[in-house]
Protein backbone atom coordinates (compact mmCIF):
# COMPACT_ATOMS: atom_id res chain seq x y z
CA UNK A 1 106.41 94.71 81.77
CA UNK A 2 105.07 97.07 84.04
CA UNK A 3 106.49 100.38 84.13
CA UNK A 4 105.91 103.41 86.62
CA UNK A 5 106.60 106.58 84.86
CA UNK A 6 105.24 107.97 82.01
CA UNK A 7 106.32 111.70 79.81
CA UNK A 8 104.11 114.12 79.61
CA UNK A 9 104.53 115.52 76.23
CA UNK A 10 103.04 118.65 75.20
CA UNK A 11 102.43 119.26 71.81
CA UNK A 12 100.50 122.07 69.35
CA UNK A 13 97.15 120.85 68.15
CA UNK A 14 97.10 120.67 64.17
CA UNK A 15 95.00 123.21 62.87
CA UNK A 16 93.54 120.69 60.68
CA UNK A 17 91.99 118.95 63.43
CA UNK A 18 90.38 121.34 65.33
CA UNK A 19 86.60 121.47 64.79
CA UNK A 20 84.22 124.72 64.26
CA UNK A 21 83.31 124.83 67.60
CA UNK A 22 86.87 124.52 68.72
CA UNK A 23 87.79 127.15 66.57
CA UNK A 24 85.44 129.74 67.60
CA UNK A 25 86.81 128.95 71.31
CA UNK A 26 90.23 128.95 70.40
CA UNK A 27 89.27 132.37 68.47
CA UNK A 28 88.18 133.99 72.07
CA UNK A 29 91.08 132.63 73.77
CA UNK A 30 93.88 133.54 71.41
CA UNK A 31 96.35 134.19 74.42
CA UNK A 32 95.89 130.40 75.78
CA UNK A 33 97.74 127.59 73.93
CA UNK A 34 95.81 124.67 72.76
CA UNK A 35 97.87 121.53 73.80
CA UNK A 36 97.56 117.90 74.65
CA UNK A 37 98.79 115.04 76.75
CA UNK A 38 100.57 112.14 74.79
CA UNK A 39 101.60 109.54 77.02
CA UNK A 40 104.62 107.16 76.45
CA UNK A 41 106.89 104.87 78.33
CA UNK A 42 110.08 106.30 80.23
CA UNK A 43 113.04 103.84 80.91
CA UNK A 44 115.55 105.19 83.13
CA UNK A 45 118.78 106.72 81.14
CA UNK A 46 116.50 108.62 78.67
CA UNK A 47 117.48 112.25 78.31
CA UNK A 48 114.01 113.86 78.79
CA UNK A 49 113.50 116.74 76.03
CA UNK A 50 112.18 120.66 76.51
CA UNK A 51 108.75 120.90 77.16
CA UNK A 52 108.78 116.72 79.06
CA UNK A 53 107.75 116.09 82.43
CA UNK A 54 107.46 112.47 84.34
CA UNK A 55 104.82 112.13 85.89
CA UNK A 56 104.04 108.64 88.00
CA UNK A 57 101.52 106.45 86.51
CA UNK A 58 98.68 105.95 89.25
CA UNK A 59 97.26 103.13 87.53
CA UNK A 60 100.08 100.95 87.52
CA UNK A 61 99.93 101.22 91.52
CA UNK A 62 98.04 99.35 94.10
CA UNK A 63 99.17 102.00 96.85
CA UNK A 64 101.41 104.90 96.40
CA UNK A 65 102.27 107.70 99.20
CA UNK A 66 105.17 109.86 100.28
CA UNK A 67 106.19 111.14 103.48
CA UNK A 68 108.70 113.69 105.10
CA UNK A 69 111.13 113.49 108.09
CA UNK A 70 112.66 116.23 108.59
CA UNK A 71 116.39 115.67 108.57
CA UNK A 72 117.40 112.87 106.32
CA UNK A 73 116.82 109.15 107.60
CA UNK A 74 119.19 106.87 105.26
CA UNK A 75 117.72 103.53 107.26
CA UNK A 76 114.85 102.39 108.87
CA UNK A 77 113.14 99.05 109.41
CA UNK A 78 109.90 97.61 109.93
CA UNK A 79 108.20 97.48 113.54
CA UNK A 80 106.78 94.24 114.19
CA UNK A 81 102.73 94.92 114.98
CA UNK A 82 99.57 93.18 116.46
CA UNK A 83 97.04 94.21 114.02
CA UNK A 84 97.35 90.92 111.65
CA UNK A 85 99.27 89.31 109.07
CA UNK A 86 98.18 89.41 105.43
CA UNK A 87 96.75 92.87 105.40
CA UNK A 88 95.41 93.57 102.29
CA UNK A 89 92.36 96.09 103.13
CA UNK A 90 92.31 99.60 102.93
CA UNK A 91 93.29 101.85 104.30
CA UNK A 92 96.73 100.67 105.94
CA UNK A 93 98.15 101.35 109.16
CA UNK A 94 101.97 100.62 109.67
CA UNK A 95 104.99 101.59 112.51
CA UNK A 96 108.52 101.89 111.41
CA UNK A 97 111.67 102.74 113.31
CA UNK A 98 114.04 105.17 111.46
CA UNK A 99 117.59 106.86 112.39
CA UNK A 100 118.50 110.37 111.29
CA UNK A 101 121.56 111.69 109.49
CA UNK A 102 121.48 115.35 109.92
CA UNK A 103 124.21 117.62 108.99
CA UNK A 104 124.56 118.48 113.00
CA UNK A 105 125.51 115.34 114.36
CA UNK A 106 124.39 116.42 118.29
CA UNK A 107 120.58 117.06 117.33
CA UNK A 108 120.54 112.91 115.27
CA UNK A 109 117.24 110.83 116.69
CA UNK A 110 115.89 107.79 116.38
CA UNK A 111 112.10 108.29 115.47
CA UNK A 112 109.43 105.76 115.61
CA UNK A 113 106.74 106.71 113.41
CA UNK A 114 102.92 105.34 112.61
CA UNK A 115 101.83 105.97 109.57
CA UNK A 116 97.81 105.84 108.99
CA UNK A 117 95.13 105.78 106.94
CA UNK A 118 96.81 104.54 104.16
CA UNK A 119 94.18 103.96 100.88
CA UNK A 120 94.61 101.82 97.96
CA UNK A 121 94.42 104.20 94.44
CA UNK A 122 91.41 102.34 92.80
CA UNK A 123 89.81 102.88 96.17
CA UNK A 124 90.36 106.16 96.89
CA UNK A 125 89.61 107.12 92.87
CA UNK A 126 86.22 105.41 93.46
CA UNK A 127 85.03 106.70 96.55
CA UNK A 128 85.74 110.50 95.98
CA UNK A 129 83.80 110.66 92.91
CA UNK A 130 80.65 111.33 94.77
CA UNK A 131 82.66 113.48 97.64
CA UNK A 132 83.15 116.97 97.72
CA UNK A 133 87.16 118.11 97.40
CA UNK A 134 86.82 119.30 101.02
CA UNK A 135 85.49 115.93 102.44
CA UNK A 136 87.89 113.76 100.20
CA UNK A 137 90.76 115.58 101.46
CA UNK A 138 90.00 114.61 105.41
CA UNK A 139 89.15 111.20 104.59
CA UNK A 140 91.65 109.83 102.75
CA UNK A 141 94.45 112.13 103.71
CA UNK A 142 97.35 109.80 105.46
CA UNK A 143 98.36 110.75 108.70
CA UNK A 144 101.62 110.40 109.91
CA UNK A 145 102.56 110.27 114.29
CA UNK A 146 106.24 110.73 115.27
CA UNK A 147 108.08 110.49 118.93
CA UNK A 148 111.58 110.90 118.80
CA UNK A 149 114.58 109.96 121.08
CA UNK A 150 117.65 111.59 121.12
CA UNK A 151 120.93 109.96 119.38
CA UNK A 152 124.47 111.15 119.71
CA UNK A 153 126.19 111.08 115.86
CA UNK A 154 124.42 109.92 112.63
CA UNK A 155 122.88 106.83 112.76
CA UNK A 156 124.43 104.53 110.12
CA UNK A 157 121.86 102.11 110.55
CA UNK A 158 119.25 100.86 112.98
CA UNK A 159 117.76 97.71 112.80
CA UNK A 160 114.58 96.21 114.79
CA UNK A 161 113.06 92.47 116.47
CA UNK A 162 110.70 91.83 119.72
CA UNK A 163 112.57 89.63 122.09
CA UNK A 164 109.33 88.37 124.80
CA UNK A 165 107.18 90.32 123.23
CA UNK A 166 109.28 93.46 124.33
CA UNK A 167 110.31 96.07 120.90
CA UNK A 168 113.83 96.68 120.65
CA UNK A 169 116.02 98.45 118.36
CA UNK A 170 119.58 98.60 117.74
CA UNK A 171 121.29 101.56 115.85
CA UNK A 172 125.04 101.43 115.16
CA UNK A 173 126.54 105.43 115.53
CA UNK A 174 129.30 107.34 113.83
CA UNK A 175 130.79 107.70 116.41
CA UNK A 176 131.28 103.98 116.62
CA UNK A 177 129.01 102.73 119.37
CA UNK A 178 126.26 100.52 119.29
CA UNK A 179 122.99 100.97 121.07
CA UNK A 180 119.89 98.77 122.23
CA UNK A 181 116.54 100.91 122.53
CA UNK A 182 113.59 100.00 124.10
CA UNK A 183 110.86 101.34 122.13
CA UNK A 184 107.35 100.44 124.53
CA UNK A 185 107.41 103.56 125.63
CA UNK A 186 107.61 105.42 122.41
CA UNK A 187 104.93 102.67 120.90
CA UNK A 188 102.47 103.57 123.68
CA UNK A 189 102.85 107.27 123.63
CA UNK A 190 102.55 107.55 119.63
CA UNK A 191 98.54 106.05 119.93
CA UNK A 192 96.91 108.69 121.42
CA UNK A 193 96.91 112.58 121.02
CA UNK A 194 97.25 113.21 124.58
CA UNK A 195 100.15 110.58 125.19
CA UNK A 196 102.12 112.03 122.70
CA UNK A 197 102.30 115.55 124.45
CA UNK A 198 102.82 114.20 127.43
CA UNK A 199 105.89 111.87 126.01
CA UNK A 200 107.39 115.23 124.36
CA UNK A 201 106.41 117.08 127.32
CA UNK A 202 109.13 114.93 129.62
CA UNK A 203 111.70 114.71 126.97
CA UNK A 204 111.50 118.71 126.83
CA UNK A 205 112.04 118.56 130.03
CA UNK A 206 114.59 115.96 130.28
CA UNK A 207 118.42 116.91 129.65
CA UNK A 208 119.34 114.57 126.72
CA UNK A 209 115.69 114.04 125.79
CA UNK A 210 115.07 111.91 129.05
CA UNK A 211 115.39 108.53 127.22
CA UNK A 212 118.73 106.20 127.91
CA UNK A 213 119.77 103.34 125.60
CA UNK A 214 118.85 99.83 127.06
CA UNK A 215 122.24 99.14 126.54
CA UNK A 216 125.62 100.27 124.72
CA UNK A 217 128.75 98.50 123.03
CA UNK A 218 131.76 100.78 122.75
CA UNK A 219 133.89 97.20 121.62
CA UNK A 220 134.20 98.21 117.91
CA UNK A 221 137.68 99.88 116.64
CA UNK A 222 135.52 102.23 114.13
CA UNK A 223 132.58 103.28 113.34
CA UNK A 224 130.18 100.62 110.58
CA UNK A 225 127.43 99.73 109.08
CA UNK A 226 126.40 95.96 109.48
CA UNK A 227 124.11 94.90 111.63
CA UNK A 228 121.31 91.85 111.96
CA UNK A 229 119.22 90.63 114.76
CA UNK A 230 119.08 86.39 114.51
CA UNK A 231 115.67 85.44 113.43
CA UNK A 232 115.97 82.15 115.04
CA UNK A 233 117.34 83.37 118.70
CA UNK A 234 115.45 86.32 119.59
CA UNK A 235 117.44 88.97 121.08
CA UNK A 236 120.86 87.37 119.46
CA UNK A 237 122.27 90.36 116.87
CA UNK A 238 125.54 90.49 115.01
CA UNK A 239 127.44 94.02 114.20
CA UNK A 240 130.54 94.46 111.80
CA UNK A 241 132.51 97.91 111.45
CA UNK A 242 134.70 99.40 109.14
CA UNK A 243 137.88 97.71 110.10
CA UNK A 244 136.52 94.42 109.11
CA UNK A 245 135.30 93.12 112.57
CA UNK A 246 132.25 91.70 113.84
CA UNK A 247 131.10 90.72 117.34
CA UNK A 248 128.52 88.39 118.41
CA UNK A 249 126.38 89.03 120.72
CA UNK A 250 124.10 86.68 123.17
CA UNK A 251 121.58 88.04 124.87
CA UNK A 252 121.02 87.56 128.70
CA UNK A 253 118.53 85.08 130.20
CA UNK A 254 117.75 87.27 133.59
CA UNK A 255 118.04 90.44 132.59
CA UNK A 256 118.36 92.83 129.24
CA UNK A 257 121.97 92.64 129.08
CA UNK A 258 124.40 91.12 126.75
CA UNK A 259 127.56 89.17 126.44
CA UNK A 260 129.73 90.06 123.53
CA UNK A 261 133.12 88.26 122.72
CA UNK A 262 135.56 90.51 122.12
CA UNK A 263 137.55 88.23 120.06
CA UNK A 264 136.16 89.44 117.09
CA UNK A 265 135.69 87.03 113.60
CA UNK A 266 137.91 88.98 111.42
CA UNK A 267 138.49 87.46 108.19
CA UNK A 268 137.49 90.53 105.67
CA UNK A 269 140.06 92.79 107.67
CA UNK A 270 141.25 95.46 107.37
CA UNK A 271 138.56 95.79 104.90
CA UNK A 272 135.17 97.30 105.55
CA UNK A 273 131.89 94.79 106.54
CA UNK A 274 128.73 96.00 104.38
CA UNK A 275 126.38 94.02 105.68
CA UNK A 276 124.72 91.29 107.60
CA UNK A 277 122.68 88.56 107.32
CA UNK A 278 121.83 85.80 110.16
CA UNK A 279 120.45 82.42 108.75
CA UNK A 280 116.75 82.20 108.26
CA UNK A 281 117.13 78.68 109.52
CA UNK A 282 119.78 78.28 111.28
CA UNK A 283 120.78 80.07 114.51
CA UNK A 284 124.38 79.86 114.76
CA UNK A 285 125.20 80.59 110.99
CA UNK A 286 125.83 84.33 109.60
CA UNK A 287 126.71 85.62 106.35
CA UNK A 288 128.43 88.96 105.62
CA UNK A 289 130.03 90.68 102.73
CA UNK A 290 132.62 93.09 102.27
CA UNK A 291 134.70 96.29 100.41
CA UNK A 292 136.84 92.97 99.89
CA UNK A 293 134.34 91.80 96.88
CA UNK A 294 133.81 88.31 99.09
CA UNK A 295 130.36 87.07 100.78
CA UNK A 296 131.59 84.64 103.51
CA UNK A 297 129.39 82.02 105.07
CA UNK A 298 130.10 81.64 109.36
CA UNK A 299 129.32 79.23 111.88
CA UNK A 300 129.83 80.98 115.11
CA UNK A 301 130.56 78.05 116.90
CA UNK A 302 134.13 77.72 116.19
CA UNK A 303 136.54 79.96 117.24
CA UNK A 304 136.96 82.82 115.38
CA UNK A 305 140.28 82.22 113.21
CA UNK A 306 138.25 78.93 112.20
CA UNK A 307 134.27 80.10 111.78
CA UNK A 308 134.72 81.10 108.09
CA UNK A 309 132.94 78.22 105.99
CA UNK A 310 131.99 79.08 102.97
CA UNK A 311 133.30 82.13 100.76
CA UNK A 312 131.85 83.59 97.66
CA UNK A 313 133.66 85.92 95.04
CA UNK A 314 134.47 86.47 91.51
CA UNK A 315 131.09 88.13 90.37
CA UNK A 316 131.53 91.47 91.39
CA UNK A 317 134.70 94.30 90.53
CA UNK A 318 133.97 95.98 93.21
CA UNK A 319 132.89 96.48 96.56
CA UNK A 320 129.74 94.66 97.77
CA UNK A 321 127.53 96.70 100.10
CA UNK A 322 124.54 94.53 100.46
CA UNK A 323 123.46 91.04 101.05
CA UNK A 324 119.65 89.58 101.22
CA UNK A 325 118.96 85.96 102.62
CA UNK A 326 115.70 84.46 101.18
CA UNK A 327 113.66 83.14 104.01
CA UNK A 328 111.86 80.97 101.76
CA UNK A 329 114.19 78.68 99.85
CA UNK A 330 117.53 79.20 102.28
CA UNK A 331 120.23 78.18 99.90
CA UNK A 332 120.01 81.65 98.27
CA UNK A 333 121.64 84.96 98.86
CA UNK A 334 121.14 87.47 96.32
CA UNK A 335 124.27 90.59 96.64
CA UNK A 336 124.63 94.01 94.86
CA UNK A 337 127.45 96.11 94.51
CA UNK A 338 129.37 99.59 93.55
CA UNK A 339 129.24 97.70 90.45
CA UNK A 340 125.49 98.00 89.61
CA UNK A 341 125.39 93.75 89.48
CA UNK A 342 122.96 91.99 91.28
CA UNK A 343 124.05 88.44 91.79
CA UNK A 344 122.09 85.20 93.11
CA UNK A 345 124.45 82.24 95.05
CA UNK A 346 123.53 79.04 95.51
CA UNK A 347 125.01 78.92 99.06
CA UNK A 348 124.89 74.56 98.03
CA UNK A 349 127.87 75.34 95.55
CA UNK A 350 130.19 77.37 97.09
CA UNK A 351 133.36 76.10 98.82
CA UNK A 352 136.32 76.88 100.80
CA UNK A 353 138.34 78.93 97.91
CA UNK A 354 137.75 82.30 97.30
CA UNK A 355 136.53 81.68 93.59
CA UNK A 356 132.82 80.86 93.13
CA UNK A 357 130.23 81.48 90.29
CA UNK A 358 126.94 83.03 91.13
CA UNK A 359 124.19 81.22 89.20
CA UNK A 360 122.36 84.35 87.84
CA UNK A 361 123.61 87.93 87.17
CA UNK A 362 121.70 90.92 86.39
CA UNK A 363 123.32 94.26 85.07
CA UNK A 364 120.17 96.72 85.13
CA UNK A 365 121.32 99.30 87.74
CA UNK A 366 123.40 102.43 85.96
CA UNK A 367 124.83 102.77 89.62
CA UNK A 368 125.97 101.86 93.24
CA UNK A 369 123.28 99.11 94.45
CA UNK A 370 122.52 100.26 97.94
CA UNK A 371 119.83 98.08 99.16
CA UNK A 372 118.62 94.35 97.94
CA UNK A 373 115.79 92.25 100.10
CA UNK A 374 113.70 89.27 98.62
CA UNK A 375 110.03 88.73 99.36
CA UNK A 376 109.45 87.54 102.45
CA UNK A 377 106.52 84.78 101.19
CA UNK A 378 107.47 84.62 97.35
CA UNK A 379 111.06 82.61 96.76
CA UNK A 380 111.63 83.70 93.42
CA UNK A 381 110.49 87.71 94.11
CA UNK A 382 113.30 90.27 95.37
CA UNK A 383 113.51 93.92 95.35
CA UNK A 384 116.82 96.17 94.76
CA UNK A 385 117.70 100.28 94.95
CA UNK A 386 120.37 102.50 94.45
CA UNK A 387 122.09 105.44 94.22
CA UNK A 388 120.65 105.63 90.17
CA UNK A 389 117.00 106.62 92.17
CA UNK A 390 115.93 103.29 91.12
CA UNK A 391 113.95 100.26 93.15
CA UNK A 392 113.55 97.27 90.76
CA UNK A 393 110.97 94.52 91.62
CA UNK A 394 112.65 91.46 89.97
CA UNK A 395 110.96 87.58 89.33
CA UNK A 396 113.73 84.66 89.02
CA UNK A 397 110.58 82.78 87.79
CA UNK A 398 110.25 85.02 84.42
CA UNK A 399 111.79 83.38 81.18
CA UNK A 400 112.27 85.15 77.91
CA UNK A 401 110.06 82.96 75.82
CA UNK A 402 106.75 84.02 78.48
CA UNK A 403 107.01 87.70 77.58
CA UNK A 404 104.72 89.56 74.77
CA UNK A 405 106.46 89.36 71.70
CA UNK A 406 105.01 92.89 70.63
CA UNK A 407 107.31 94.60 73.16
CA UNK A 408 109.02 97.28 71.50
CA UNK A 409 112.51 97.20 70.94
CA UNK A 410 113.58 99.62 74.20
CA UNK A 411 111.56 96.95 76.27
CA UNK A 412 113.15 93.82 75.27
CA UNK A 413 116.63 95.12 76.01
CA UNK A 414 115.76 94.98 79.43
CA UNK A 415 116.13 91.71 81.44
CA UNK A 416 112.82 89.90 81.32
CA UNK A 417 112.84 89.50 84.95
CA UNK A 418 112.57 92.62 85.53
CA UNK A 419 108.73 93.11 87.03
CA UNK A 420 108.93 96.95 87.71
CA UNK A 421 110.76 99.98 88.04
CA UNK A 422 110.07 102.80 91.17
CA UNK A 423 110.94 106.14 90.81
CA UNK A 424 110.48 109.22 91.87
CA UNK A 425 112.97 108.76 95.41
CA UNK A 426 116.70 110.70 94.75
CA UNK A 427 119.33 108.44 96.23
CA UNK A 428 117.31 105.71 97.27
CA UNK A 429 119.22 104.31 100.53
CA UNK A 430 117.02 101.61 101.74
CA UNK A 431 113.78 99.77 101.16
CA UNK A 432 111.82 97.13 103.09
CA UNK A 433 109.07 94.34 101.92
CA UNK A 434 106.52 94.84 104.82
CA UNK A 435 106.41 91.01 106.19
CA UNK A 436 102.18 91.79 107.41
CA UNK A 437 101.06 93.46 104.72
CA UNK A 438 101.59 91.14 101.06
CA UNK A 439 103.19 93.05 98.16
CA UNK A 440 103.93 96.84 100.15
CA UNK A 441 107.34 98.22 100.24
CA UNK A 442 108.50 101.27 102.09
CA UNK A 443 111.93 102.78 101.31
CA UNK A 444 113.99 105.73 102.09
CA UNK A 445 116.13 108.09 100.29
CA UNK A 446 117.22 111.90 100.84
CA UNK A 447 114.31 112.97 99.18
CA UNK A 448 111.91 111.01 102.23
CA UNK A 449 109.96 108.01 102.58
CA UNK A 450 107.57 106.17 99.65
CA UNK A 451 105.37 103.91 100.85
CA UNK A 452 103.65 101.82 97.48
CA UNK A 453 101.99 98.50 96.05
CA UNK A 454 102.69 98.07 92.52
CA UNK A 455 100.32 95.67 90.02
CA UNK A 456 103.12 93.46 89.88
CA UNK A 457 103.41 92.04 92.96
């Protein structure tokens, strides 16, 4: 068991064990207290006592930075990027796409960021012993490029794909619209110095910031939260708002446009879609869950009042906010809820009926889940957060019998799945496995970004 945080407990030094030496220091210092550091392990729940501090324990960490927005961005996702898949040399460089919530809904962005010179912890502790503080602060300082373009309302959620090798973005308003960006532009300007200034040059200039959505859907009845571009038809994305619809939409073949039924598949209404998930396999398949405690399982093909295959419920008492497809091994869908449970489906043994049994539950989460993804290369590996500033890294593969029987007793009351626990984020919103670079996660919260590695994964 791995675990992140650690108390830092200060206590008085006995007497007793202070040498001569010590004491004629301590006797020329009388006004300075003589303390020391004892270290111990902090599980989440624990009331922390006068005089305690957590502190995050570098060594358990592979990679471990934090970043700032500005206003608050409660989702992000992942830019695709041509600098190579299984990046595991330091320092990193990665893009993201994020969506603002800021208490004034008419000055909300979308910002694409790079973030930069990104160093391992054993690498950077190594290196800078023979550097000077001045030095070892340029070179291993992360740097962090931003363009923004200008959003009317809060963005609820904004997701990302490349459709012929072009960067888009979709981010699903407050206000209940639903917009395509097209981020080449932005990409290009955030490189260079002098392309950035001119790119915030023209959008100073520029009523509205000077950059127009690719294209808009004003089809949904309220404003929502689901949304998923299909892995296996690039450019294909679902969307599902509050009132329990979602719309399809296919993209174009001659131009950026889209066609979206407006027959909408409707079977969770008039209660809220969460979430989406398209097939990692399949391109006409979609799964979504809903404030109606039910994962359902669509095929797109059939008309709407017929598409519902498969439904899944039972598990959780309350409403489920997010679902997570594994890439890997495609009969699973892992789900957390307001509940706190995390369950795992076997999508081969659900049926037609509302009732269904998930095959594994987990009950480590003291609140809301808010955001669940598995690994995109390891099957049994997923990652959850939620509103209890908590990201678990969880292992179906882990059985009881393979853990160290000299745990003490605190330890063994948590589920021996559990790899590690992240903290240091306050109301954790969203987190992503990077898909180029093995083990990293990035995730969000009101508190900023966290970009980290753990020695668990």
């Amino acid at each position: 068991m791995s675990e992140e945080m650690e108390v830092e407990l200060m206590e008085d030094i006995n007497e007793d064990e202070i040498s001569d030496d010590d004491k004629s220091k301590e006797n020329e210092n009388d006004n300075e207290d003589q303390e020391k550091i004892v270290s111990k392990v902090y599980l989440p729940g624990e009331i922390l006592e006068e005089g305690e501090e957590l502190i995050a324990d570098k060594s358990a960490y592979r990679l471990l930075h934090q970043a700032q927005s500005g206003a608050p961005c409660l989702s992000f996702d992942v830019l695709p990027d041509d600098l190579g898949n299984s990046r595991e040399d330091y320092p990193l460089t990665m893009y993201i796409v994020a969506g603002t919530q800021a208490a004034q809904a008419h000055v909300n962005n979308v910002l694409v960021m790079k973030m930069s010179n990104l160093y391992g912890n054993k690498q950077h502790s190594e290196d800078s012993e023979s550097e000077s503080s001045d030095s070892e602060d340029e070179e291993y300082s992360p740097t962090m490029s931003v363009v923004s373009i200008r959003h009317q309302g809060c963005i609820n959620r904004i997701r990302c794909t490349k459709v012929h090798e072009v960067p888009l973005a979709a981010s699903w308003s407050e206000l209940g619209r639903v917009n395509v960006w097209d981020l080449r532009e932005q990409l290009t300007a955030i490189e260079h110095p002098s392309s950035l200034a001119a790119y915030r040059k023209k959008c100073d200039k520029e009523k509205g910031g000077g950059v127009k959505p690719l294209f808009i859907f004003k089809g949904h009845l309220s404003e929502g939260f689901a949304l998923d571009w299909c892995p296996m038809k690039p450019g294909d994305l679902a969307s599902g708002d509050c009132k329990g619809n979602i719309h399809i939409w296919r993209i174009g073949t001659d131009s950026p446009t889209w066609q979206i039924d407006q027959r909408p598949f409707n079977s969770h209404a008039p209660h809220s879609v969460e979430d989406l998930q398209w097939s990692p396999c399949e391109r006409d398949v979609l799964a979504s869950c809903s404030v109606d405690k039910t994962i359902k399982i669509w095929d797109i093909r059939a008309s709407p009042h017929k598409a519902c295959m498969l439904t899944a419920s039972g598990a959780h008492q309350a409403d489920i906010n997010v679902i997570s497809w594994s890439r890997i091994e495609s009969q699973f869908i892992v789900s957390g809820g307001d509940d706190g449970l995390l369950c795992i489906w076997d999508l081969r043994l659900l049926g037609s009926s509302n009732k269904a049994d998930p095959i594994a539950t987990f009950k480590h989460h003291t609140a809301p889940i808010t955001t669940v993804e598995w690994h995109p290369t390891e099957s049994t590996v997923f990652a959850s957060g939620g509103a209890d500033n908590q990201i678990a890294q969880w292992d179906l593969s882990v059985e009881t019998d393979s853990l160290d029987v000299e745990q003490n007793d605190e330890l063994t009351k948590l589920p021996p799945q559990l790899l590690f626990i992240h903290q240091g984020q306050s109301d954790i919103k969203e987190l992503h496995w990077h898909p180029q670079c093995p083990g990293t996660m990035i995730s969000t919260a009101h508190s900023g970004f966290n970009v980290f590695r753990t020695i668990s994964v």
